[in-house]
PDB file of N, CA and C in Angstrom:
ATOM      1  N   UNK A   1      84.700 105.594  37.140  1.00  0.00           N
ATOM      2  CA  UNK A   1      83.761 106.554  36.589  1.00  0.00           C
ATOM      3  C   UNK A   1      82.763 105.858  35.670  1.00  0.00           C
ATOM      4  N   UNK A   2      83.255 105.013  34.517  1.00  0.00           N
ATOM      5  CA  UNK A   2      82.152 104.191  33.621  1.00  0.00           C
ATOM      6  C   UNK A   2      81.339 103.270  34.858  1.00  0.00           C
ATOM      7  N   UNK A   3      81.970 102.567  35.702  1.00  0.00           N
ATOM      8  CA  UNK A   3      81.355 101.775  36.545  1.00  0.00           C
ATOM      9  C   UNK A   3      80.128 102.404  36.813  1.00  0.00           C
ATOM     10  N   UNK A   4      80.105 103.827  37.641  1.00  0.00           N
ATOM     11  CA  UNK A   4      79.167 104.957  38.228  1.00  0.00           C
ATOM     12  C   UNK A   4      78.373 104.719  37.508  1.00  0.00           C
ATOM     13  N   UNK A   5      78.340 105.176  36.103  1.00  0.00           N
ATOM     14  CA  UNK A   5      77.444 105.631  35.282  1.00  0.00           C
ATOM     15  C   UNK A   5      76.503 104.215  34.770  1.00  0.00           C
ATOM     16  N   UNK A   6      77.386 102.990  34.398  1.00  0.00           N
ATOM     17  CA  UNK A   6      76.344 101.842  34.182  1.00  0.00           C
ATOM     18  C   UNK A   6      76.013 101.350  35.573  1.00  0.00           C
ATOM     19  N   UNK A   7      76.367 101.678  36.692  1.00  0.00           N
ATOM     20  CA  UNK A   7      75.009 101.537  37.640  1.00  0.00           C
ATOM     21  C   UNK A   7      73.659 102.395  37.683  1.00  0.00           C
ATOM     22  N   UNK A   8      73.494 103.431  37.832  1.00  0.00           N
ATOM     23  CA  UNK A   8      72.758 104.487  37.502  1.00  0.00           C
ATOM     24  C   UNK A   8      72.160 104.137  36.383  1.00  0.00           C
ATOM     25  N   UNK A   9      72.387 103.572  34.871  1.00  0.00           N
ATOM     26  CA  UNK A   9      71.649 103.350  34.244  1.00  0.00           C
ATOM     27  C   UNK A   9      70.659 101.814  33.945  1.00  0.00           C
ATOM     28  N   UNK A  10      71.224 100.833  35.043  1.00  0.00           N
ATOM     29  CA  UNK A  10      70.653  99.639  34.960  1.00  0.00           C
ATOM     30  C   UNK A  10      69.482  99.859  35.506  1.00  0.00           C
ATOM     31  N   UNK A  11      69.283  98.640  34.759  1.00  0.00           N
ATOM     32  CA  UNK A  11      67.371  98.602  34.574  1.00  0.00           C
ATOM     33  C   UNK A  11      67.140  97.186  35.435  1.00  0.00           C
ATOM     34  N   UNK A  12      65.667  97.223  36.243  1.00  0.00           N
ATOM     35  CA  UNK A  12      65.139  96.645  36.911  1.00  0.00           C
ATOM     36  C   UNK A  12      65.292  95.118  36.019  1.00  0.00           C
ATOM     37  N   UNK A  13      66.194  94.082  36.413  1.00  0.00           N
ATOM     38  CA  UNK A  13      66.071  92.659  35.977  1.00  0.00           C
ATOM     39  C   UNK A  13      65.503  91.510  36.337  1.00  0.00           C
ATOM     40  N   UNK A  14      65.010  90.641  35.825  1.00  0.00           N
ATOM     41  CA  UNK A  14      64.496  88.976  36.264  1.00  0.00           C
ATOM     42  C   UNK A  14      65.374  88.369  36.561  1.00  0.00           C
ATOM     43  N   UNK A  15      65.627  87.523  37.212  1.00  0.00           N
ATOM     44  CA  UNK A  15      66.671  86.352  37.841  1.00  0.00           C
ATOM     45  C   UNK A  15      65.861  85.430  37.976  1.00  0.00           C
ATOM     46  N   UNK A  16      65.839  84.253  36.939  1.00  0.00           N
ATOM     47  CA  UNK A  16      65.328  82.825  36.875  1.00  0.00           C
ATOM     48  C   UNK A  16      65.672  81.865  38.230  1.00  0.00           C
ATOM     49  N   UNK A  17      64.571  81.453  38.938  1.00  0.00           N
ATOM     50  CA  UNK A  17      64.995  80.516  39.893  1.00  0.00           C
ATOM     51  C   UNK A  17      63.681  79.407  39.677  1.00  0.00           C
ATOM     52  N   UNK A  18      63.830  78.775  40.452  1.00  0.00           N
ATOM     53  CA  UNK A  18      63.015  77.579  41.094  1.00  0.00           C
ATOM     54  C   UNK A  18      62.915  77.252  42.190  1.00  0.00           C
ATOM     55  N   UNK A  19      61.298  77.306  42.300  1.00  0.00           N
ATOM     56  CA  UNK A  19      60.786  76.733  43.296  1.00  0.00           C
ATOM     57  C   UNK A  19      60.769  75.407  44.044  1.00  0.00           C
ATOM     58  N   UNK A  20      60.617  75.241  45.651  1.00  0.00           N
ATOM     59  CA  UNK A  20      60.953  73.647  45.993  1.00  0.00           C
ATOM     60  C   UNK A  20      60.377  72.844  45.304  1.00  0.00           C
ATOM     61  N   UNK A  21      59.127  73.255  44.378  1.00  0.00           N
ATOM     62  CA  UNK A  21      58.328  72.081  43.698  1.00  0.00           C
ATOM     63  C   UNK A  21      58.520  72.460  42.289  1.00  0.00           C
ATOM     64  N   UNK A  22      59.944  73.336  42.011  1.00  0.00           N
ATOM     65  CA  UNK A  22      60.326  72.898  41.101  1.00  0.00           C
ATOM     66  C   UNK A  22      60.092  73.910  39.374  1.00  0.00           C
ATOM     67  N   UNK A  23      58.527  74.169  40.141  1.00  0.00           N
ATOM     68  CA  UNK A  23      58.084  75.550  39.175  1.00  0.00           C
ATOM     69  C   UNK A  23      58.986  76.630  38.738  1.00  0.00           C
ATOM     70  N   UNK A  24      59.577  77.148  37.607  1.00  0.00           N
ATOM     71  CA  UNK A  24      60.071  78.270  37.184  1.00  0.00           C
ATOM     72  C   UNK A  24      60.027  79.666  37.751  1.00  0.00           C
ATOM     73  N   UNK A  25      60.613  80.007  38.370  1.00  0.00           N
ATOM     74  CA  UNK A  25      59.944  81.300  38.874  1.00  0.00           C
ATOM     75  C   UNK A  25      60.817  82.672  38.350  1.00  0.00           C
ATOM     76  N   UNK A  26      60.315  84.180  38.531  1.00  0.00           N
ATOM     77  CA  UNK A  26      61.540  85.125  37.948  1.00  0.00           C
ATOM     78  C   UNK A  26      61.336  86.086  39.329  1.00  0.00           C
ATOM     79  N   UNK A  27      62.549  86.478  39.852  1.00  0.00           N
ATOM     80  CA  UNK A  27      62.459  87.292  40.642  1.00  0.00           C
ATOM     81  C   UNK A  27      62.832  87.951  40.046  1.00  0.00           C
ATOM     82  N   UNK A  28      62.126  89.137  40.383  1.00  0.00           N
ATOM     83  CA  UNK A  28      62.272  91.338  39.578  1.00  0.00           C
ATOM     84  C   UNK A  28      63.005  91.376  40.457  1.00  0.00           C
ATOM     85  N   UNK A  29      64.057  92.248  40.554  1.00  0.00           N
ATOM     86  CA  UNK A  29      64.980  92.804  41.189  1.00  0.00           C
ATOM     87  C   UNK A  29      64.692  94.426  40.967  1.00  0.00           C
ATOM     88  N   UNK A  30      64.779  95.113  42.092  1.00  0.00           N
ATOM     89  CA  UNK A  30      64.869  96.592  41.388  1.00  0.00           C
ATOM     90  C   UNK A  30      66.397  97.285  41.069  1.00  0.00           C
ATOM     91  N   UNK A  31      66.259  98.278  41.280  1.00  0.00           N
ATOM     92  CA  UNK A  31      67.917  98.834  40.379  1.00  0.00           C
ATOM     93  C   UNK A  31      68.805  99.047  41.352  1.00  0.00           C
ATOM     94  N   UNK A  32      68.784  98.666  42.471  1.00  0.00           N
ATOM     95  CA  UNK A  32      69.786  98.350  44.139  1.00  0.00           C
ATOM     96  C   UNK A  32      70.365  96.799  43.582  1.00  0.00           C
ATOM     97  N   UNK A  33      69.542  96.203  43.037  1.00  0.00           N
ATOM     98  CA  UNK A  33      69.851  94.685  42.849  1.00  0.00           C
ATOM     99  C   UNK A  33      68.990  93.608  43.838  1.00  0.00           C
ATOM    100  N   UNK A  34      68.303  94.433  45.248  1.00  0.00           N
ATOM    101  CA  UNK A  34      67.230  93.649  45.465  1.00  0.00           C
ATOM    102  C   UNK A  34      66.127  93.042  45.357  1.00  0.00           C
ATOM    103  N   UNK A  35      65.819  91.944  45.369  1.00  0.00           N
ATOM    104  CA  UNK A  35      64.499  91.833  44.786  1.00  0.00           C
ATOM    105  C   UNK A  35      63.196  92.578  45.306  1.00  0.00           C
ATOM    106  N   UNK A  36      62.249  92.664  44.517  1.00  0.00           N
ATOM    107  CA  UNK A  36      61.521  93.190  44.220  1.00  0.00           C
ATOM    108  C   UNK A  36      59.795  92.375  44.493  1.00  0.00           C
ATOM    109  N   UNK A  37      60.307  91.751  43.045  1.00  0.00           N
ATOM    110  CA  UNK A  37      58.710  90.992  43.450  1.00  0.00           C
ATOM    111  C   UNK A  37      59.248  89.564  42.990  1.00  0.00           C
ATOM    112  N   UNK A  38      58.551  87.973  43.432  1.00  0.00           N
ATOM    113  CA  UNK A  38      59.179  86.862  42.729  1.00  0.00           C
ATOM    114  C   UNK A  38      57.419  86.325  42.009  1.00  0.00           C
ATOM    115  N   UNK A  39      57.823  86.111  41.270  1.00  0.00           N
ATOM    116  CA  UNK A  39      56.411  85.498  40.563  1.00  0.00           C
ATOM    117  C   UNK A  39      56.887  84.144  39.617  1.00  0.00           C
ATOM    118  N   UNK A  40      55.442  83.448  39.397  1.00  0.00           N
ATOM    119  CA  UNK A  40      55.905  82.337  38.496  1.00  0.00           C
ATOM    120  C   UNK A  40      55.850  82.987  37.192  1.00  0.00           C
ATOM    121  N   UNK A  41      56.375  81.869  36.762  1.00  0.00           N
ATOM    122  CA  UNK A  41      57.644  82.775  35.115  1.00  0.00           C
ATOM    123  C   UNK A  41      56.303  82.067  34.133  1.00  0.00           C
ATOM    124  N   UNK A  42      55.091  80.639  34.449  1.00  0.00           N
ATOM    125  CA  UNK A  42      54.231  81.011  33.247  1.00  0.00           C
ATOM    126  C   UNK A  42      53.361  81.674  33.887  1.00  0.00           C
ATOM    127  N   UNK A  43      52.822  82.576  35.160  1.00  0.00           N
ATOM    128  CA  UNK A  43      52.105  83.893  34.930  1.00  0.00           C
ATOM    129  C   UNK A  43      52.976  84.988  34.340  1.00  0.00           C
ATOM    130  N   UNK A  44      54.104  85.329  34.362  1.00  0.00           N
ATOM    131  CA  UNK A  44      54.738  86.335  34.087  1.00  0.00           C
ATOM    132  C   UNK A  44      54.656  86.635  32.598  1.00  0.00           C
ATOM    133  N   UNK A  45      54.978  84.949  32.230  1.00  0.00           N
ATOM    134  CA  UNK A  45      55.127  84.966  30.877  1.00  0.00           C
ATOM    135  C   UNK A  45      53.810  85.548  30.136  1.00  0.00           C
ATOM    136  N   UNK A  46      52.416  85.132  30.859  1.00  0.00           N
ATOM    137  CA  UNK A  46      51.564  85.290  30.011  1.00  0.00           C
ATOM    138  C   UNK A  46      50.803  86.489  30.493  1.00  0.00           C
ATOM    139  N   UNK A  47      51.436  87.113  30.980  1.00  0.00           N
ATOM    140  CA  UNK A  47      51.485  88.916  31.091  1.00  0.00           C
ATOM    141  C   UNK A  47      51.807  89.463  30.055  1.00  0.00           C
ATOM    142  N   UNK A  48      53.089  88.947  30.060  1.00  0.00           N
ATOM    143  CA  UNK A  48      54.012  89.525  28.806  1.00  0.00           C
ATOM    144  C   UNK A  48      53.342  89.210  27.632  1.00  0.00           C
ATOM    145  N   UNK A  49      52.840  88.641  27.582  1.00  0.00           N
ATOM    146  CA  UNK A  49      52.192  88.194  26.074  1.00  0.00           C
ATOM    147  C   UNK A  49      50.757  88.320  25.664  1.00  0.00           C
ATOM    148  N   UNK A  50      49.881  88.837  26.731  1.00  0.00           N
ATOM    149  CA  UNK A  50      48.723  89.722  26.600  1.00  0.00           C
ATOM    150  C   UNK A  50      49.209  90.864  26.741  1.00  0.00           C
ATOM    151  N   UNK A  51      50.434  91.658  27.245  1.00  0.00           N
ATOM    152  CA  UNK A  51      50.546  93.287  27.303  1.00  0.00           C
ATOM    153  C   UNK A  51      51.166  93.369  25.663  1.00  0.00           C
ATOM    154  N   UNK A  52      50.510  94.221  25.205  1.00  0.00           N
ATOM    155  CA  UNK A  52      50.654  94.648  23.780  1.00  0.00           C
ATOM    156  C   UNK A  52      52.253  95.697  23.721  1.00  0.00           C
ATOM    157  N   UNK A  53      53.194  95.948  23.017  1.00  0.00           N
ATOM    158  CA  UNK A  53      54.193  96.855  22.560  1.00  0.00           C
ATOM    159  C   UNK A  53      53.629  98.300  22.396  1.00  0.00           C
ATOM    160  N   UNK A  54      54.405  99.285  22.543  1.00  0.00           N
ATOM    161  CA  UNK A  54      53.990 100.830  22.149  1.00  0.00           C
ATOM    162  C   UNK A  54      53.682 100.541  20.991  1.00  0.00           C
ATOM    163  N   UNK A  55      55.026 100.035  19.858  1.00  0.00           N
ATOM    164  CA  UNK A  55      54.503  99.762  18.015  1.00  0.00           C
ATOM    165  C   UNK A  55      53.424  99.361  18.092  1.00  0.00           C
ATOM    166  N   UNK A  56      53.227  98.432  18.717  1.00  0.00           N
ATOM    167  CA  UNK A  56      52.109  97.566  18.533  1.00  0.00           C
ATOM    168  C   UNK A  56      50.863  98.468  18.130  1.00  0.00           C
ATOM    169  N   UNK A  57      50.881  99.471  19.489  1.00  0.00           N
ATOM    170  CA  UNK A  57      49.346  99.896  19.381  1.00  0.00           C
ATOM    171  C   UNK A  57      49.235 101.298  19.037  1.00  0.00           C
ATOM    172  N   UNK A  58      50.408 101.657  17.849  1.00  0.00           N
ATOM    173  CA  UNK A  58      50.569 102.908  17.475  1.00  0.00           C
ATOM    174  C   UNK A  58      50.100 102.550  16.100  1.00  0.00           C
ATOM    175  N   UNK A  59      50.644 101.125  15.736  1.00  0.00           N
ATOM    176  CA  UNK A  59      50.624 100.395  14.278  1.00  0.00           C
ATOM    177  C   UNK A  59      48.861 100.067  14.081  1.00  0.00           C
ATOM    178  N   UNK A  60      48.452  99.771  15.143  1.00  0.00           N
ATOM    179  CA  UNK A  60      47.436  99.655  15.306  1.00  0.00           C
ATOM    180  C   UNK A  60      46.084 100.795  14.805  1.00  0.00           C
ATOM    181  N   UNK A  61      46.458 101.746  15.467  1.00  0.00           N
ATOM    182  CA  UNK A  61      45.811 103.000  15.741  1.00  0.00           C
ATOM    183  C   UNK A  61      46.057 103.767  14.122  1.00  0.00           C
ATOM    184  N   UNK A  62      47.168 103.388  13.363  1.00  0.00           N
ATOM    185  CA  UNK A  62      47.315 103.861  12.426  1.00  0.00           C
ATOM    186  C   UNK A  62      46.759 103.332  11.602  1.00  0.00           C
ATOM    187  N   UNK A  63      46.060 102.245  11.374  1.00  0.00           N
ATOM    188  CA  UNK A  63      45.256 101.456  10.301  1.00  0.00           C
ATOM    189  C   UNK A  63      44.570 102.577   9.536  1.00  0.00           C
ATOM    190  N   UNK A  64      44.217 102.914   8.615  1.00  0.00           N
ATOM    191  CA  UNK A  64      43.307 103.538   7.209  1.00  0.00           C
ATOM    192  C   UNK A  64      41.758 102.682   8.420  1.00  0.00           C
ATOM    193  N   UNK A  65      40.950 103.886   7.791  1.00  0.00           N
ATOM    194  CA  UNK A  65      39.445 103.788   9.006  1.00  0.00           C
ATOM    195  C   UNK A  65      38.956 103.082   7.214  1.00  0.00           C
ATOM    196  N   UNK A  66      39.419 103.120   5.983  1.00  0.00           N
ATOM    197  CA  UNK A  66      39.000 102.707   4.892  1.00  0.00           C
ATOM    198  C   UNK A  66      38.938 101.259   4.748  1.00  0.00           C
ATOM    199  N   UNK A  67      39.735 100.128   5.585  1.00  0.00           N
ATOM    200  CA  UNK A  67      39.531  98.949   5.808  1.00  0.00           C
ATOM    201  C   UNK A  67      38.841  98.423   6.228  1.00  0.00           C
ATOM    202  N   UNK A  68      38.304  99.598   7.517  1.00  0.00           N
ATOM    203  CA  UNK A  68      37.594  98.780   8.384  1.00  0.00           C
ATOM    204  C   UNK A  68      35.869  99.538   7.640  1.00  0.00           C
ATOM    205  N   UNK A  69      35.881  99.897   7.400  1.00  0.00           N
ATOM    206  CA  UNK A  69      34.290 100.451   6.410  1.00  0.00           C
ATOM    207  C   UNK A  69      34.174  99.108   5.572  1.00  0.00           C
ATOM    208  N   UNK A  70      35.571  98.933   4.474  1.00  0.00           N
ATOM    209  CA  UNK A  70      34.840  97.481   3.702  1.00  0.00           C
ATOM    210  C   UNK A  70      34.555  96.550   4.191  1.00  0.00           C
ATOM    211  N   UNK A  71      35.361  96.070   5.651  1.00  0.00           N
ATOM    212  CA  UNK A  71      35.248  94.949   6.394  1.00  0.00           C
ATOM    213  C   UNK A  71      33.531  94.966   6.402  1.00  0.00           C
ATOM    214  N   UNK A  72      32.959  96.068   7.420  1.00  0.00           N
ATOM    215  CA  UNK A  72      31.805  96.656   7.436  1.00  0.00           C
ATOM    216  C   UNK A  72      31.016  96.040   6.716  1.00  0.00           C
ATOM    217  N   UNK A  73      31.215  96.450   5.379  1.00  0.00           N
ATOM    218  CA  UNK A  73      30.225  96.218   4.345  1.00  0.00           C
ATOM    219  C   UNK A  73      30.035  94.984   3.612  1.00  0.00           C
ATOM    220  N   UNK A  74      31.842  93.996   4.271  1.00  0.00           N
ATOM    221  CA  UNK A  74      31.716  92.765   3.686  1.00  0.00           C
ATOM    222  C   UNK A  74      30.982  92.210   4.689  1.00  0.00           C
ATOM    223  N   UNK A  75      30.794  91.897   5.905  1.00  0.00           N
ATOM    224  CA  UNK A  75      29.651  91.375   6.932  1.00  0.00           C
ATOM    225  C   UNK A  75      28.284  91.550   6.694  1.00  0.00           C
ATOM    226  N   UNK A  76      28.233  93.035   6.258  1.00  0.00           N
ATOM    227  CA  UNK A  76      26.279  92.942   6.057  1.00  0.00           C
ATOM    228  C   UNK A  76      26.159  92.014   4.738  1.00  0.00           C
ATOM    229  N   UNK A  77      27.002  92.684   3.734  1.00  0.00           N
ATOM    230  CA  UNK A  77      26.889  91.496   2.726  1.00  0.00           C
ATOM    231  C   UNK A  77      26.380  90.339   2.965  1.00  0.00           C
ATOM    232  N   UNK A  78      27.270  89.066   4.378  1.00  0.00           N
ATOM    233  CA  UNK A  78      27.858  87.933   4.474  1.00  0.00           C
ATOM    234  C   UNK A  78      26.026  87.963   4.721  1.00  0.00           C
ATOM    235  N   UNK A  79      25.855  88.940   5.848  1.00  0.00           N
ATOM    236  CA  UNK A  79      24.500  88.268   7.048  1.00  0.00           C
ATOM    237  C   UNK A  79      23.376  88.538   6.422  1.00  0.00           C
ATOM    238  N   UNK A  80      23.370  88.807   5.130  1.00  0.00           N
ATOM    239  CA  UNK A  80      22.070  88.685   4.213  1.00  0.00           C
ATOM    240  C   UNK A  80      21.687  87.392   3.662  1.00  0.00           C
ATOM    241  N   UNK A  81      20.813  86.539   3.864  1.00  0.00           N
ATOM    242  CA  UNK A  81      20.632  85.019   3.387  1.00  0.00           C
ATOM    243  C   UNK A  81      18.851  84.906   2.846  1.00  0.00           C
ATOM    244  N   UNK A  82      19.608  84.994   1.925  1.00  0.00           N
ATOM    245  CA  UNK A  82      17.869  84.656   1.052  1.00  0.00           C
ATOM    246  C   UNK A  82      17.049  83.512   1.398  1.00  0.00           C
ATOM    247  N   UNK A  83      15.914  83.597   1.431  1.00  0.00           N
ATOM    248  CA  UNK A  83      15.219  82.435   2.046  1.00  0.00           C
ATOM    249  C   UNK A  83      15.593  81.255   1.618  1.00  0.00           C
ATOM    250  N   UNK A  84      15.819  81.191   0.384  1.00  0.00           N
ATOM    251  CA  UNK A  84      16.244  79.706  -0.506  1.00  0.00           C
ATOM    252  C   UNK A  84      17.294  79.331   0.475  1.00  0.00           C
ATOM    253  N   UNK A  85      18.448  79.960   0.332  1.00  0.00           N
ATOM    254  CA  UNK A  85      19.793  79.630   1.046  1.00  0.00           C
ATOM    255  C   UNK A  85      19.206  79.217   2.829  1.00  0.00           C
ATOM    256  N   UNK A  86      18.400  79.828   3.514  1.00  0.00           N
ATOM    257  CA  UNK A  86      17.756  79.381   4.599  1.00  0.00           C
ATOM    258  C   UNK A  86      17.310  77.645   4.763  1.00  0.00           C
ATOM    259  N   UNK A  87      16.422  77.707   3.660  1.00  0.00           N
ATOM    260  CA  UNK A  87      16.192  76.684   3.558  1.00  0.00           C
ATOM    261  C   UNK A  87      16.587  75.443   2.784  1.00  0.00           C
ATOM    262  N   UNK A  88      17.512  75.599   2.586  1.00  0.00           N
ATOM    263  CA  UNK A  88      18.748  74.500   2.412  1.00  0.00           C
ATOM    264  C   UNK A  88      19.533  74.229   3.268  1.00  0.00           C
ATOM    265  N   UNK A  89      19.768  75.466   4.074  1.00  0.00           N
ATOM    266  CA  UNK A  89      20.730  75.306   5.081  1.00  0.00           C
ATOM    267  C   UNK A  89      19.891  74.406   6.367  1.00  0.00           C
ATOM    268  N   UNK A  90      18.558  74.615   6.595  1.00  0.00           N
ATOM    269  CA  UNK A  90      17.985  74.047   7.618  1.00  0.00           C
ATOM    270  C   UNK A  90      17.587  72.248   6.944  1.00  0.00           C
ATOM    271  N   UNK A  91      17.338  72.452   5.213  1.00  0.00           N
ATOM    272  CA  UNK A  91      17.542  70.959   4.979  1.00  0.00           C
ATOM    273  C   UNK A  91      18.487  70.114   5.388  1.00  0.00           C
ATOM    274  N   UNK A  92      19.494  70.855   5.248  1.00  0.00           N
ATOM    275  CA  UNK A  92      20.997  70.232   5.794  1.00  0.00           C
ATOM    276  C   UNK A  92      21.081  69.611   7.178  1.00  0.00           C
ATOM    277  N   UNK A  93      20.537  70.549   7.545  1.00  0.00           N
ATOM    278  CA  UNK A  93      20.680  70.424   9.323  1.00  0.00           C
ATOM    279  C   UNK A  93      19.698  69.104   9.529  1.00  0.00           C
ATOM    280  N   UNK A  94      18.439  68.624   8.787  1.00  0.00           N
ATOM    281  CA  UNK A  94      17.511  67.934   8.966  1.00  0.00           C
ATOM    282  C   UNK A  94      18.214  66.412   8.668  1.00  0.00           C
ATOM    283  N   UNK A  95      18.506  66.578   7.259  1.00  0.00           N
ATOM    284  CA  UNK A  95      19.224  65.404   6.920  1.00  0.00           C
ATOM    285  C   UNK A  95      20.379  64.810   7.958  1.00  0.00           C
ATOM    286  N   UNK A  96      21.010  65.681   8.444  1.00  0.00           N
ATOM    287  CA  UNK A  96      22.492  65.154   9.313  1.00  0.00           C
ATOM    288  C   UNK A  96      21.616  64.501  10.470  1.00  0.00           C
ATOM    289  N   UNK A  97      21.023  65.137  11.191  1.00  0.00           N
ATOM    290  CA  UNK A  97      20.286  64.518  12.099  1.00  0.00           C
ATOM    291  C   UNK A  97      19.477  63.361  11.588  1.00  0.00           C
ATOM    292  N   UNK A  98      18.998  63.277  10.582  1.00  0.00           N
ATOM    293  CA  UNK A  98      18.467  61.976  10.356  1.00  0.00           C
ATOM    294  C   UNK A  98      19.274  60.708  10.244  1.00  0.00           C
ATOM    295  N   UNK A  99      20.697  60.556   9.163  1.00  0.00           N
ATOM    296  CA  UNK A  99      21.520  59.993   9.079  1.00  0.00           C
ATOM    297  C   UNK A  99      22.059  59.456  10.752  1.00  0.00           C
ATOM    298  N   UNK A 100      22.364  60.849  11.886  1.00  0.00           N
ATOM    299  CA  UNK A 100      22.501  60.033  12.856  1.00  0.00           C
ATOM    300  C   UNK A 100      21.197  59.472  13.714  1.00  0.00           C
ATOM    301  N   UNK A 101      20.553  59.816  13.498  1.00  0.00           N
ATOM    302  CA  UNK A 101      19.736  58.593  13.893  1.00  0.00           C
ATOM    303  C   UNK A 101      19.617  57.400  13.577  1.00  0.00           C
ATOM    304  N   UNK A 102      19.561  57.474  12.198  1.00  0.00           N
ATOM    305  CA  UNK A 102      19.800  55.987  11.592  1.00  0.00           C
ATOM    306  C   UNK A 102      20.955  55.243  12.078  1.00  0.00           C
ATOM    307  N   UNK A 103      22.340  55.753  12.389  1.00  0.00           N
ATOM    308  CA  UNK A 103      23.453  55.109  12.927  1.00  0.00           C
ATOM    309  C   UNK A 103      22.909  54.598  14.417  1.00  0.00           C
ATOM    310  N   UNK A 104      22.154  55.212  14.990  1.00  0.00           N
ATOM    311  CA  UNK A 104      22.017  54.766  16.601  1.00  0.00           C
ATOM    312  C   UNK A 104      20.979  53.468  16.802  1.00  0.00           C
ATOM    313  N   UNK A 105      20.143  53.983  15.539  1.00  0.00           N
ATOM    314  CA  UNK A 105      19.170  52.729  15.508  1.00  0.00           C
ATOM    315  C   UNK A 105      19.787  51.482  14.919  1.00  0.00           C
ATOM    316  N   UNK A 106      20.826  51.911  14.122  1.00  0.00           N
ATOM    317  CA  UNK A 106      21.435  50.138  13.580  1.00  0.00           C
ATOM    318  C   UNK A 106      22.000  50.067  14.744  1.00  0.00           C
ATOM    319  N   UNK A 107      22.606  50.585  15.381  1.00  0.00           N
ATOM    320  CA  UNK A 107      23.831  49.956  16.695  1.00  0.00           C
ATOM    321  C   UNK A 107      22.977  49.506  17.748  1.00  0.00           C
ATOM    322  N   UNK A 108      21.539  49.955  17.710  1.00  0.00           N
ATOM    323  CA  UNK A 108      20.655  49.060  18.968  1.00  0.00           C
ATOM    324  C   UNK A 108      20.459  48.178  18.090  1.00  0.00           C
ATOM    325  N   UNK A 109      19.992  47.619  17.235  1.00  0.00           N
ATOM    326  CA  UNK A 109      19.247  46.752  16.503  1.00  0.00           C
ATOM    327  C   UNK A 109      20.301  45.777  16.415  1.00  0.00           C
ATOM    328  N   UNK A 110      21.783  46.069  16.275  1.00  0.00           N
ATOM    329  CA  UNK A 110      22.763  45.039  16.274  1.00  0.00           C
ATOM    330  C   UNK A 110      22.958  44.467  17.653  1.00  0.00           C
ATOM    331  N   UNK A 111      23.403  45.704  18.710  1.00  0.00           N
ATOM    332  CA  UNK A 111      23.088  44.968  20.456  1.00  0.00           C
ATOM    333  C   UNK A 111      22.490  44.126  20.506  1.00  0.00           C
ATOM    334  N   UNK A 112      21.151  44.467  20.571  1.00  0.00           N
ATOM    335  CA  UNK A 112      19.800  43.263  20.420  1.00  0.00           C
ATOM    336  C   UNK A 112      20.283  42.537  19.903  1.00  0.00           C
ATOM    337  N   UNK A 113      20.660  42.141  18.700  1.00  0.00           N
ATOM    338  CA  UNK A 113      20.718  40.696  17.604  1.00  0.00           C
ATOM    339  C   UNK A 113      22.012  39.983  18.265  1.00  0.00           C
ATOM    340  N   UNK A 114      22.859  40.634  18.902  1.00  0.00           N
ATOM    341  CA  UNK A 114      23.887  40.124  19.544  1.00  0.00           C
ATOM    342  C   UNK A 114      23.564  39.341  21.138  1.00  0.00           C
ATOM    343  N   UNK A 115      22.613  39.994  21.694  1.00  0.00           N
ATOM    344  CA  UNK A 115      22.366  39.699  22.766  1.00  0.00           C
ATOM    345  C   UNK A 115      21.594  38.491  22.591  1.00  0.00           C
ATOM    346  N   UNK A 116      20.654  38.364  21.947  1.00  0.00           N
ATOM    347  CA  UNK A 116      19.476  37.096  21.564  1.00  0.00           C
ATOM    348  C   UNK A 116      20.338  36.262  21.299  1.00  0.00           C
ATOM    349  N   UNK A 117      21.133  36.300  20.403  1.00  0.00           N
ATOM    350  CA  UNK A 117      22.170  34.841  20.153  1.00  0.00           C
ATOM    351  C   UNK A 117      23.191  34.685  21.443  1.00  0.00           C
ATOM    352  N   UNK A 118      22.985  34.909  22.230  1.00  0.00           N
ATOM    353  CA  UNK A 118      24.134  34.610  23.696  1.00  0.00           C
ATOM    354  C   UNK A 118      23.080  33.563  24.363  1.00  0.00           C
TER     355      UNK A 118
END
């Protein structure tokens, strides 16, 4: 009688095998015990791990809408840049590029000086 009843309640399982080349694979079995579907175990895996939990997206859904307003307001904040700050930031950008230039021009200028003395 218990036997009956934990058949009837088993749930569709994976059975780890391998492939001739060796790959991991999981065969689904359905609730007869036949298989079902066989797939490789890292697509399976990374099913499982992009499909989100019920908690997950209940925990989710429950967030305060009050977080996401400051978030909001901390971004426009961020994407406001006063011209000064512009133009420092593009000094920056000027200088780095200059510095590597200067590195490319010593490393020809050394080639050359290396090559003439051969």
């Amino acid at each position: 009688m218990a036997t009956a009843k934990k058949a009837a309640k088993k749930k569709a399982r994976r059975t780890v095998l391998y492939s001739s080349a060796g790959k991991k694979l999981y065969a689904v079995r359905d609730k007869s015990g036949r298989f079902k579907d066989i797939q490789q175990y890292s697509r399976a895996h990374a099913m499982d791990i992009k499909r989100g939990s019920k908690a997950e997206a209940e925990a989710k859904a429950a967030k305060p809408a009050k977080k996401t307003a400051k978030k909001a307001v901390k971004k426009s904040a961020a994407k406001k840049m006063t011209a000064r700050a512009v133009v420092k930031k593009a000094a920056k950008r000027v200088a780095s590029a200059k510095s590597a230039v200067r590195r490319v021009v010593s490393r020809v200028k050394k080639a050359v000086a290396r090559a003439r003395s051969k």
